[in-house]
C-alpha atoms as a PDB file:
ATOM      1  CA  UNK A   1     -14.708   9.543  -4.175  1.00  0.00           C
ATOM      2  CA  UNK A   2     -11.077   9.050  -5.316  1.00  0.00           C
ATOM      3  CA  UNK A   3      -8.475   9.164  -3.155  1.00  0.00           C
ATOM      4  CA  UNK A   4      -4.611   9.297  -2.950  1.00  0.00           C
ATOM      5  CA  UNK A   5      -3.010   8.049   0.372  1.00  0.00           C
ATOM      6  CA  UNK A   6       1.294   8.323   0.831  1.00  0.00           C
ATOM      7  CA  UNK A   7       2.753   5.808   3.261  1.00  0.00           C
ATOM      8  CA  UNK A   8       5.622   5.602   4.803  1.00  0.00           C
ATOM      9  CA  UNK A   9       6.428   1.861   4.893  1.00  0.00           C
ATOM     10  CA  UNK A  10       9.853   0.157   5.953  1.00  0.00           C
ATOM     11  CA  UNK A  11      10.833  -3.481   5.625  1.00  0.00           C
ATOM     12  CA  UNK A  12      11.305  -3.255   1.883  1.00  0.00           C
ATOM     13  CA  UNK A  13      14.680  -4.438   0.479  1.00  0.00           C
ATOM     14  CA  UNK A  14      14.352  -5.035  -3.209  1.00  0.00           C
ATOM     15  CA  UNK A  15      11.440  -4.984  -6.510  1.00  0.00           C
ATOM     16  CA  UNK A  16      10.396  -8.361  -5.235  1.00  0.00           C
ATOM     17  CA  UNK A  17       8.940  -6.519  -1.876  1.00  0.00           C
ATOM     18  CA  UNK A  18       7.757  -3.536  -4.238  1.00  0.00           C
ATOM     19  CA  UNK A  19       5.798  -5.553  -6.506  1.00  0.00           C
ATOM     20  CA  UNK A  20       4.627  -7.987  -3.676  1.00  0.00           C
ATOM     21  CA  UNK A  21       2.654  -4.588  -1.771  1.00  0.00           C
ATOM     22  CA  UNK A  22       1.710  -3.560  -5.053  1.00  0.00           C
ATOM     23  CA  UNK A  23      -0.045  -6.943  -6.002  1.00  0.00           C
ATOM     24  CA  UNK A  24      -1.526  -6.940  -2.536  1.00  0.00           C
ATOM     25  CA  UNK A  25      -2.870  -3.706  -2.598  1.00  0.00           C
ATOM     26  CA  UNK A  26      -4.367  -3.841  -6.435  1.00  0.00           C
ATOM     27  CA  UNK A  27      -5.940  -7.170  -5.241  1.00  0.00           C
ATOM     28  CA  UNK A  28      -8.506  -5.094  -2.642  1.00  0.00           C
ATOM     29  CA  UNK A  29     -11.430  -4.135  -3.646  1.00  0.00           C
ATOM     30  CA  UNK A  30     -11.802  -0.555  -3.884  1.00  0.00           C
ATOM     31  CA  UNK A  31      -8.057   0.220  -5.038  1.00  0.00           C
ATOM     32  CA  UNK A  32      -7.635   1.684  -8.353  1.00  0.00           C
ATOM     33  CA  UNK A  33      -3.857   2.121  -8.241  1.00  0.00           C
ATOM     34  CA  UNK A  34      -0.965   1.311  -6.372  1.00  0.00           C
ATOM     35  CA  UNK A  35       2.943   1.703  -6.185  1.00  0.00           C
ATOM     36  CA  UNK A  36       5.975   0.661  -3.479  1.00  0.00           C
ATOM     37  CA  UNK A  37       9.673   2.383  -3.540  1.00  0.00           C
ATOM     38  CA  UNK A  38      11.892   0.389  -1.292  1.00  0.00           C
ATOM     39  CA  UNK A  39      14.617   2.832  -1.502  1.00  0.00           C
ATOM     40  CA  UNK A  40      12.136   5.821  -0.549  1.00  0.00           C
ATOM     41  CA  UNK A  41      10.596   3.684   2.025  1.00  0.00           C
ATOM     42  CA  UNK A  42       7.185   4.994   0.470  1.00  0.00           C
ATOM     43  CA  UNK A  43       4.076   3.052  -0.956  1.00  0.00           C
ATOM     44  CA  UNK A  44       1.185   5.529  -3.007  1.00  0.00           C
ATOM     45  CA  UNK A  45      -2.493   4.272  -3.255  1.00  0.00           C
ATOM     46  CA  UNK A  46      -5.093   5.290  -5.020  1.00  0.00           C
ATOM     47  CA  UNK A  47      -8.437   3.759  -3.560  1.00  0.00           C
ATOM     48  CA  UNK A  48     -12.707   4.436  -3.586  1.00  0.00           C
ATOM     49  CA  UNK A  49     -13.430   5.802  -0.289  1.00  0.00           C
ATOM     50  CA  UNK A  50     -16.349   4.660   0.075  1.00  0.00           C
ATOM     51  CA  UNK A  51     -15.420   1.257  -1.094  1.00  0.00           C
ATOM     52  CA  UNK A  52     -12.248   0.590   1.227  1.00  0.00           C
ATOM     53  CA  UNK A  53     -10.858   2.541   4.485  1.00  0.00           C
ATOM     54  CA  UNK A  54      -7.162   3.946   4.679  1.00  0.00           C
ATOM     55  CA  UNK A  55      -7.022   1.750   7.854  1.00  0.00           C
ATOM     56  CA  UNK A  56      -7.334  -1.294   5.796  1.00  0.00           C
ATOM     57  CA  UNK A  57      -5.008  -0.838   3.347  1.00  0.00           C
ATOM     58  CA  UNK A  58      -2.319  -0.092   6.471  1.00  0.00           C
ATOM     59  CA  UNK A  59      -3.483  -3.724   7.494  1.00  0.00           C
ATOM     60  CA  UNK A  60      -2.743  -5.355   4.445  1.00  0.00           C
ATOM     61  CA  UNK A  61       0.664  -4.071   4.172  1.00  0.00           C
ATOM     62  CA  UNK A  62       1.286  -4.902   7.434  1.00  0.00           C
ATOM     63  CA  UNK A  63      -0.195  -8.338   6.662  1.00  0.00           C
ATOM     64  CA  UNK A  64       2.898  -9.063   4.690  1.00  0.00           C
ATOM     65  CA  UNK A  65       5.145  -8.312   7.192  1.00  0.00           C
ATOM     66  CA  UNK A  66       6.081  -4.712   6.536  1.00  0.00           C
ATOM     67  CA  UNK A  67       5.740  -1.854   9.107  1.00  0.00           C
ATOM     68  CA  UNK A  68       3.809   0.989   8.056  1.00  0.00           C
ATOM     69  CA  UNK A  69       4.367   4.105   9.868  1.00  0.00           C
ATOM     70  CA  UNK A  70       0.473   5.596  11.786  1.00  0.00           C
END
């Protein structure tokens, strides 16, 4: 099942941040869309359920050294 996940994620200063998340994100398996706003401080996913957990996507955020709000 589809679903849409908003997070609040700070550390982003500029496109290059925006489209690094992005690329990150669309690389997991399971994600079937993704964007980043650095001046809303807000990343959107789109993601399989039943493929990949919310809890993983937080980690691979986080993996590029951006803090993403529980």
């Amino acid at each position: 099942m589809s679903q849409t996940l908003q997070l609040v994620v700070t550390g982003m200063t500029c496109g290059g941040c925006e489209n690094a998340v992005t690329r990150a994100l669309l690389s997991t398996r399971g994600v079937t869309d993704a964007t980043a706003s650095h001046k809303d401080n807000r990343v959107e996913v789109t993601f399989e359920s039943e493929t990949v957990a919310p809890a993983t996507l937080r980690d691979k955020i986080a993996s590029l050294g951006y803090s993403v709000a529980p």
